[in-house]
C-alpha atoms as a PDB file:
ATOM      1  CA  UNK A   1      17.687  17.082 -16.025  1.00  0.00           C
ATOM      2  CA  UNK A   2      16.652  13.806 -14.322  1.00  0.00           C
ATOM      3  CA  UNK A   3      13.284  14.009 -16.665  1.00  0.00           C
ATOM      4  CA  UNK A   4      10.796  14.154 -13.730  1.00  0.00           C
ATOM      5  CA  UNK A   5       7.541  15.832 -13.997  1.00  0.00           C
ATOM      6  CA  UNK A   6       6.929  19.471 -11.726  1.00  0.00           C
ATOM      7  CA  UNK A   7       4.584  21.441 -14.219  1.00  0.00           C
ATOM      8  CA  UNK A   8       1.420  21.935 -14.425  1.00  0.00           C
ATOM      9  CA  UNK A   9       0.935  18.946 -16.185  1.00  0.00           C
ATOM     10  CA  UNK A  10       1.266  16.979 -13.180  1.00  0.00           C
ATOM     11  CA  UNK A  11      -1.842  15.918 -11.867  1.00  0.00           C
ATOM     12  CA  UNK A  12      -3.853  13.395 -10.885  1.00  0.00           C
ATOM     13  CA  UNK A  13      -5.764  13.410 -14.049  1.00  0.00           C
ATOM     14  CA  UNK A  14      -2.465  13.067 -15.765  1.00  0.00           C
ATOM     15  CA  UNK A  15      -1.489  10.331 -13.433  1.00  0.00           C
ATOM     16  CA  UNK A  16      -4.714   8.170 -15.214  1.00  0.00           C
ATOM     17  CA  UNK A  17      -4.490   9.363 -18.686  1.00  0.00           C
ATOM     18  CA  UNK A  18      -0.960   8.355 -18.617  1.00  0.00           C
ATOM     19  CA  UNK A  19      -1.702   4.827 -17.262  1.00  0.00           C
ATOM     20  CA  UNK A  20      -4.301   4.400 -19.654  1.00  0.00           C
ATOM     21  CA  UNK A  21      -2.003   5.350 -22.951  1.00  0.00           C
ATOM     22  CA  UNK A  22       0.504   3.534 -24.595  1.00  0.00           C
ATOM     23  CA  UNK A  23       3.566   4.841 -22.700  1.00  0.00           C
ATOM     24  CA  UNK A  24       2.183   3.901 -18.991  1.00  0.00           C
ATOM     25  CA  UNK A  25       5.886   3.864 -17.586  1.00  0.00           C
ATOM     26  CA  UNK A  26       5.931   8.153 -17.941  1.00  0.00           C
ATOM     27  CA  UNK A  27       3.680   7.609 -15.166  1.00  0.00           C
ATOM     28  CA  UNK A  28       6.597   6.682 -12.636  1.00  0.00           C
ATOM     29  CA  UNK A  29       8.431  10.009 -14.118  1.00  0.00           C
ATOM     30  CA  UNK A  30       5.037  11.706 -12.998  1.00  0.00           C
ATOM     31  CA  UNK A  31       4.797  10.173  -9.530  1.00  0.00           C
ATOM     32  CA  UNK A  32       8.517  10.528  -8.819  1.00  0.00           C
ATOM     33  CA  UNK A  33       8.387  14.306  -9.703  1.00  0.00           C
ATOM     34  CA  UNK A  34       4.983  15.120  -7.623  1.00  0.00           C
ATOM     35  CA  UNK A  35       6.632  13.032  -4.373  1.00  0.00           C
ATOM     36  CA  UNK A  36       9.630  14.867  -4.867  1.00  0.00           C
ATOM     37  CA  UNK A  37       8.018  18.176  -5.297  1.00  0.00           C
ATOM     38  CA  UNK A  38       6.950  17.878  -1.415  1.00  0.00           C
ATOM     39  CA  UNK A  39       3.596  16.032  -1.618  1.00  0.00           C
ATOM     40  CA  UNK A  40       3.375  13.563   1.544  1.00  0.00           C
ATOM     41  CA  UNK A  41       3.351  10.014   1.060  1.00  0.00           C
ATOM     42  CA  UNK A  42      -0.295   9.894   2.289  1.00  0.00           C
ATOM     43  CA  UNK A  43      -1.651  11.955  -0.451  1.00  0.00           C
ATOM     44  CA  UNK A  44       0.120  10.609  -2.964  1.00  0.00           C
ATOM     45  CA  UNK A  45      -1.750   6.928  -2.415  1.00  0.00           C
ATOM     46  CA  UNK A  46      -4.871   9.016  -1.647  1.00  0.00           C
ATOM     47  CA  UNK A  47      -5.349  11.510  -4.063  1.00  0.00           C
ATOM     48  CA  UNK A  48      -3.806  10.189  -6.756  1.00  0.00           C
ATOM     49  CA  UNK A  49      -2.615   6.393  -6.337  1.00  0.00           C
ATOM     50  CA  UNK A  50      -5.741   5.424  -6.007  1.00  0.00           C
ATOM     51  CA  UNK A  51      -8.215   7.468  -7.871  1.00  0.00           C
ATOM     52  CA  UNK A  52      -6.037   6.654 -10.993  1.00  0.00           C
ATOM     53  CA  UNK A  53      -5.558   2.830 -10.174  1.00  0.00           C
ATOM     54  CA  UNK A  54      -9.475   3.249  -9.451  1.00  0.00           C
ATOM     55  CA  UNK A  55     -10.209   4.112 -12.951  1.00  0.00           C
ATOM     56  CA  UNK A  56      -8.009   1.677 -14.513  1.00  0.00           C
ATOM     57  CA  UNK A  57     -10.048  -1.031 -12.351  1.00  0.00           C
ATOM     58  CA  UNK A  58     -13.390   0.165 -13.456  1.00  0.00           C
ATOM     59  CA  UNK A  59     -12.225   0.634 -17.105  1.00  0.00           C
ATOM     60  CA  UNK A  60     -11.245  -3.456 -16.717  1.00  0.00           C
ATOM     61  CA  UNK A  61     -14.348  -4.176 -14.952  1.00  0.00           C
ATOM     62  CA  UNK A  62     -17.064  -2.446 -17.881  1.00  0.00           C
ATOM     63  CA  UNK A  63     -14.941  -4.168 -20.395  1.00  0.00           C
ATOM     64  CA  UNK A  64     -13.130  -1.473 -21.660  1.00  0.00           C
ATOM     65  CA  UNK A  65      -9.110  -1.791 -20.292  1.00  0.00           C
ATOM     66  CA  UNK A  66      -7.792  -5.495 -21.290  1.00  0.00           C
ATOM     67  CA  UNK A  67      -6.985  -7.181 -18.386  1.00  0.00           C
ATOM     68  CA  UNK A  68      -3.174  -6.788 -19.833  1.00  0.00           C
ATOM     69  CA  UNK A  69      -3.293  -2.908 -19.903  1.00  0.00           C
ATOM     70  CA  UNK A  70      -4.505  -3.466 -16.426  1.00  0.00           C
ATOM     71  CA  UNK A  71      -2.100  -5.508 -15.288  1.00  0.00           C
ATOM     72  CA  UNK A  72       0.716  -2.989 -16.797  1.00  0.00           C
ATOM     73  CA  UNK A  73      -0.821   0.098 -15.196  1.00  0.00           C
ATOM     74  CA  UNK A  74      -0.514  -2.092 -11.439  1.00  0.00           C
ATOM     75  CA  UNK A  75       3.301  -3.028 -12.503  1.00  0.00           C
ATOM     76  CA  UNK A  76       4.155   0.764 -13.260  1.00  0.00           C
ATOM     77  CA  UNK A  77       2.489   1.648  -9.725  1.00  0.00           C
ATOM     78  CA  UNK A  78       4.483  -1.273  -8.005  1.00  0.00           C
ATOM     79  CA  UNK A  79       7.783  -0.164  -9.812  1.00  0.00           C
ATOM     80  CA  UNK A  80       6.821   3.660  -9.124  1.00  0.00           C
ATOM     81  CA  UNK A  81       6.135   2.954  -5.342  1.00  0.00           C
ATOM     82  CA  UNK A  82       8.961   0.800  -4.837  1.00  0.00           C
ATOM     83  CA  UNK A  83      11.540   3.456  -6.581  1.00  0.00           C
ATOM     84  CA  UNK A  84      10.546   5.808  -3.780  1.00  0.00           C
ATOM     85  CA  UNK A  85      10.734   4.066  -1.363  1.00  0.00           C
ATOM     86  CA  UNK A  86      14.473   3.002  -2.339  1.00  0.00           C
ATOM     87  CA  UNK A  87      15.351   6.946  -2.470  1.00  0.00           C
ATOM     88  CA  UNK A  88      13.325   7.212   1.107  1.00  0.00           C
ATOM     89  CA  UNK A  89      16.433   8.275   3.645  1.00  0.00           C
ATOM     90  CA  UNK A  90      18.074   5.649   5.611  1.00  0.00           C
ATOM     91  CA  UNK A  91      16.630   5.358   9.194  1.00  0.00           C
ATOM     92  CA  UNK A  92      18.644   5.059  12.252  1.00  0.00           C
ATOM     93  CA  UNK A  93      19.093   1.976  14.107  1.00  0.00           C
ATOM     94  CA  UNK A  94      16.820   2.469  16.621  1.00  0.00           C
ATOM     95  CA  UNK A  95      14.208   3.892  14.356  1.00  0.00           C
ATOM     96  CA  UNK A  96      10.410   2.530  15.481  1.00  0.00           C
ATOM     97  CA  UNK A  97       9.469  -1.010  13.830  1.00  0.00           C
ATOM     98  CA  UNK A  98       6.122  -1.582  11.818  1.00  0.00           C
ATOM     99  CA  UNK A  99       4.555  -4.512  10.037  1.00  0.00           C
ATOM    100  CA  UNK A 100       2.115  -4.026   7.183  1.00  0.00           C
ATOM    101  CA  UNK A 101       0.240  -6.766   5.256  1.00  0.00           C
ATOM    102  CA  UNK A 102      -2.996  -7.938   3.462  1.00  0.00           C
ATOM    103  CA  UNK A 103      -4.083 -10.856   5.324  1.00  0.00           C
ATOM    104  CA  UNK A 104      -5.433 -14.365   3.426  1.00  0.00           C
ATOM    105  CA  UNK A 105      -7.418 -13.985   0.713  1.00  0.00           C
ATOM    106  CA  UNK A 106      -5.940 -10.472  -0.308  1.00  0.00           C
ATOM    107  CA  UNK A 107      -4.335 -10.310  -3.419  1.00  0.00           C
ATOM    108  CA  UNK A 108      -3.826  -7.030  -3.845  1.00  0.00           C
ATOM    109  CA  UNK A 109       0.097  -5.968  -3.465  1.00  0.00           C
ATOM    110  CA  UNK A 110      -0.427  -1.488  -4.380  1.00  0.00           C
ATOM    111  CA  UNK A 111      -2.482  -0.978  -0.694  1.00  0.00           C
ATOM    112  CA  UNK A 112       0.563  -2.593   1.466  1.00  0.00           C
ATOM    113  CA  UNK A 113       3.424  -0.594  -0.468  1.00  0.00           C
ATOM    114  CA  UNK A 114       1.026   2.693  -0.200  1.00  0.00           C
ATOM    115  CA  UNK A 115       1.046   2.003   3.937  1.00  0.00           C
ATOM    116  CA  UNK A 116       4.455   0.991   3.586  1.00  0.00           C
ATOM    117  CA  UNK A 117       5.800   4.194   1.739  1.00  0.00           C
ATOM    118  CA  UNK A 118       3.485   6.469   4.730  1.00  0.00           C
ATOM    119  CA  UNK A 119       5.222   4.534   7.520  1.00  0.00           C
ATOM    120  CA  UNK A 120       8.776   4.532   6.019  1.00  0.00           C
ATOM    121  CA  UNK A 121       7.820   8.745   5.412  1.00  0.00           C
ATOM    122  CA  UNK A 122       6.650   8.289   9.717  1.00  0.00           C
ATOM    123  CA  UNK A 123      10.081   7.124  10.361  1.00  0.00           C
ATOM    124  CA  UNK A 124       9.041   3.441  11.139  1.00  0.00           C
ATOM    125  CA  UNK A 125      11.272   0.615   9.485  1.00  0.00           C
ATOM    126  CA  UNK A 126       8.813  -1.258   7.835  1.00  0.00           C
ATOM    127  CA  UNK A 127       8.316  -4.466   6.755  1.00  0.00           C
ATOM    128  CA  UNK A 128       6.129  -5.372   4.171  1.00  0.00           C
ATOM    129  CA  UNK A 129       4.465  -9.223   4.369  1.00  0.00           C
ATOM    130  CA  UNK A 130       2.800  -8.196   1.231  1.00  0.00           C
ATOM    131  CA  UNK A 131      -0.950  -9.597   0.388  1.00  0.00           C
ATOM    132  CA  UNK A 132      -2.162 -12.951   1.190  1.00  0.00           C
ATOM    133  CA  UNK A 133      -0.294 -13.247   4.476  1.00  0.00           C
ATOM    134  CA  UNK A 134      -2.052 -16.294   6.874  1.00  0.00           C
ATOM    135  CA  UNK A 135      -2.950 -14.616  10.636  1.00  0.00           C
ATOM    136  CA  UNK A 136      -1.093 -17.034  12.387  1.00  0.00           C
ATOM    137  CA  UNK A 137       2.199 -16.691  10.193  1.00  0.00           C
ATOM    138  CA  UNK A 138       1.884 -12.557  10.877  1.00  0.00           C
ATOM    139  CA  UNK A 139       1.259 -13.343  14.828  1.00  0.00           C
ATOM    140  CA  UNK A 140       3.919 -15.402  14.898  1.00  0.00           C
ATOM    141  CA  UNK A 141       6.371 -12.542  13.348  1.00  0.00           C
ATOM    142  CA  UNK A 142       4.551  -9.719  15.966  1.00  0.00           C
ATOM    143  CA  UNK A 143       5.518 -12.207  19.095  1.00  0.00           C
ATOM    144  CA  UNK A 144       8.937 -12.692  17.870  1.00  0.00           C
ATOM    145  CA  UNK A 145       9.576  -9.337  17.128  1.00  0.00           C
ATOM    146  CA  UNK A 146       7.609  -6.840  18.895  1.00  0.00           C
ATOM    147  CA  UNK A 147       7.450  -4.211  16.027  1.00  0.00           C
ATOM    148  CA  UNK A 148       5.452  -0.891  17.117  1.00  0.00           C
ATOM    149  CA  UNK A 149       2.892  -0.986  14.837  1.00  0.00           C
ATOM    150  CA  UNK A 150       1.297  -3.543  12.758  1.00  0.00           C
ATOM    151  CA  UNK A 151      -0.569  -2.156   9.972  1.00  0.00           C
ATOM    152  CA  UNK A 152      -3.297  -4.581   8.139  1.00  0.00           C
ATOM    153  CA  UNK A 153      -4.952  -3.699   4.510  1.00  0.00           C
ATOM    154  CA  UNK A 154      -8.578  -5.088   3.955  1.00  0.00           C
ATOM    155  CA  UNK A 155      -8.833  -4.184  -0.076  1.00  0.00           C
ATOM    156  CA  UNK A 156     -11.480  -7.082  -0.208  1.00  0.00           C
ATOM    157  CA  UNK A 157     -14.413  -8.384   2.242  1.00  0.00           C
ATOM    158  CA  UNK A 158     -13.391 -11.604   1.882  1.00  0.00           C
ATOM    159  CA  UNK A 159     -10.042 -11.079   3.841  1.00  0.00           C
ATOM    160  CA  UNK A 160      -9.374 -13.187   6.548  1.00  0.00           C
ATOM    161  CA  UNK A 161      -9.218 -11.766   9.822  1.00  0.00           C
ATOM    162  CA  UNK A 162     -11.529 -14.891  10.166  1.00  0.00           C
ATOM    163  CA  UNK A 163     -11.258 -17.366  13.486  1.00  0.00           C
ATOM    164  CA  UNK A 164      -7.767 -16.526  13.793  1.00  0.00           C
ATOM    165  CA  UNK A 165      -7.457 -12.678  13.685  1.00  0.00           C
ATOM    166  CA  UNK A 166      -8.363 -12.643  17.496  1.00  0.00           C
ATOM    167  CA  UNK A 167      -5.133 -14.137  17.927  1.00  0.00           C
ATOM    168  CA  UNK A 168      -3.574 -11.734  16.075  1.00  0.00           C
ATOM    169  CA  UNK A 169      -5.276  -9.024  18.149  1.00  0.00           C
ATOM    170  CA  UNK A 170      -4.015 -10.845  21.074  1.00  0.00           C
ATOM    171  CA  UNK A 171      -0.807 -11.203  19.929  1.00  0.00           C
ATOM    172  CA  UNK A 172      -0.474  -7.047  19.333  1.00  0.00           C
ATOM    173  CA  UNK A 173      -1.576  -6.699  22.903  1.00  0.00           C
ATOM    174  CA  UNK A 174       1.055  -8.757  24.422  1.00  0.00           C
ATOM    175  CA  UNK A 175       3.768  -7.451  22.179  1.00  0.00           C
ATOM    176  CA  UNK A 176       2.552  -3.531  22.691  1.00  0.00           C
ATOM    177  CA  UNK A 177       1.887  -2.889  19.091  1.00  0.00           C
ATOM    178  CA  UNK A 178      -0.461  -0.821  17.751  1.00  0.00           C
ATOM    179  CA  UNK A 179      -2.818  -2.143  15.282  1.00  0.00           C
ATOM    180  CA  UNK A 180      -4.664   0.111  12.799  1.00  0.00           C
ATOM    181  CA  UNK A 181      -6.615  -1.267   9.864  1.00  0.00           C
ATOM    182  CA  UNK A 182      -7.901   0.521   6.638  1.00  0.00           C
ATOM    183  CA  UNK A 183      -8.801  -0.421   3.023  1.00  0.00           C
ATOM    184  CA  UNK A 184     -11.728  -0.433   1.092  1.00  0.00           C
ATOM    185  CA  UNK A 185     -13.377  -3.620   2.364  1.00  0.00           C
ATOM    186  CA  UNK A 186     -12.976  -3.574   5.742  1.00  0.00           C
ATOM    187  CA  UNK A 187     -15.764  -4.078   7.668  1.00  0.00           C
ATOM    188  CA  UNK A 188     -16.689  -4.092  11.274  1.00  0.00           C
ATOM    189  CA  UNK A 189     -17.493  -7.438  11.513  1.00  0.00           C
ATOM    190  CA  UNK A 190     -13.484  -7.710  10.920  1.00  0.00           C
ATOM    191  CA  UNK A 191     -12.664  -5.455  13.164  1.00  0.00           C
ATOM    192  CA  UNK A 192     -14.460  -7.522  15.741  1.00  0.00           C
ATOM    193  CA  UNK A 193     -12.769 -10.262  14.808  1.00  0.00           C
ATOM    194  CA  UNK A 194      -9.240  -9.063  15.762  1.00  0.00           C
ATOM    195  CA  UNK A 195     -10.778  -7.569  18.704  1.00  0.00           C
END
């Protein structure tokens, strides 16, 4: 009745072919439908999030996406993503806080909403900086407001943990959060860097 897919048809492989055809937006029909259907958060962005937004990348990189069919496919995703987490149930007041963010030179916004959508599923009330978020500007935020958990996405190498992630790293310790990094281009050189 509310035209979500729960058939067979729904898989991962669907999830691409769908973001690669003309009618991208049946995708968040697709994605709504599999969440719904009981799969976690965390393999949703694992197993299918990102294989499919994998293959639209490398389909843009060897020429055959347009960068515009590419850039559709991501808005779907960040429409998708942020439709569940609107129907994610309310958390109480005194529900565990968590940051997440991609810090400077991070553009990439599908990585933080992914962590964001696992956390909210955790029963953290999360905040989402989003990508491109300065160091200092996030410590800043952690000392003022203590959240549990601060959650950092490295999609690229180039991120900036850089000469002021130690003080982020600092800053968790004195506030007691927990800080866990992931992504694709992190590197251990960055982990050193926020100590």
């Amino acid at each position: 009745a509310l035209g979500l897919v729960t058939d067979d048809a729904a898989t991962p492989e669907a999830l691409s072919h769908l973001l690669g055809s003309d009618a991208p937006e049946r995708a968040e029909r697709l994605l709504e439908g599999v969440y719904g259907s009981g799969v976690s958060a965390a393999e949703l962005a694992d197993r299918w999030i990102a294989p499919a937004m994998a293959k639209v990348g490398h389909g843009w990189a060897s020429g055959a996406v347009s960068v515009t069919a590419e850039h559709r496919a991501t808005a779907v995703m960040l429409r998708a993503l942020h439709a569940l987490l609107r129907a994610a149930p309310a958390l109480p007041d005194d529900a565990p806080r968590a940051f997440v963010a991609g810090l400077s030179r991070d553009p990439y916004l599908l990585a933080p909403l992914c962590a964001q959508l696992v956390l909210a599923e955790a029963g953290f009330a999360t905040t989402n900086f989003g990508p491109d978020t300065p160091a200092d500007c996030l410590e800043d935020a952690v000392l003022a407001q203590r959240p549990a958990l601060v959650a950092l996405s490295f999609s690229v190498g180039e991120a900036a943990a850089g000469r002021r992630g130690s003080g982020l790293g600092e800053a968790c310790r004195e506030a007691g959060s927990a800080l866990i990094v992931g992504g694709r281009g992190l590197r251990p050189d960055l982990v050193d860097e926020l100590g």
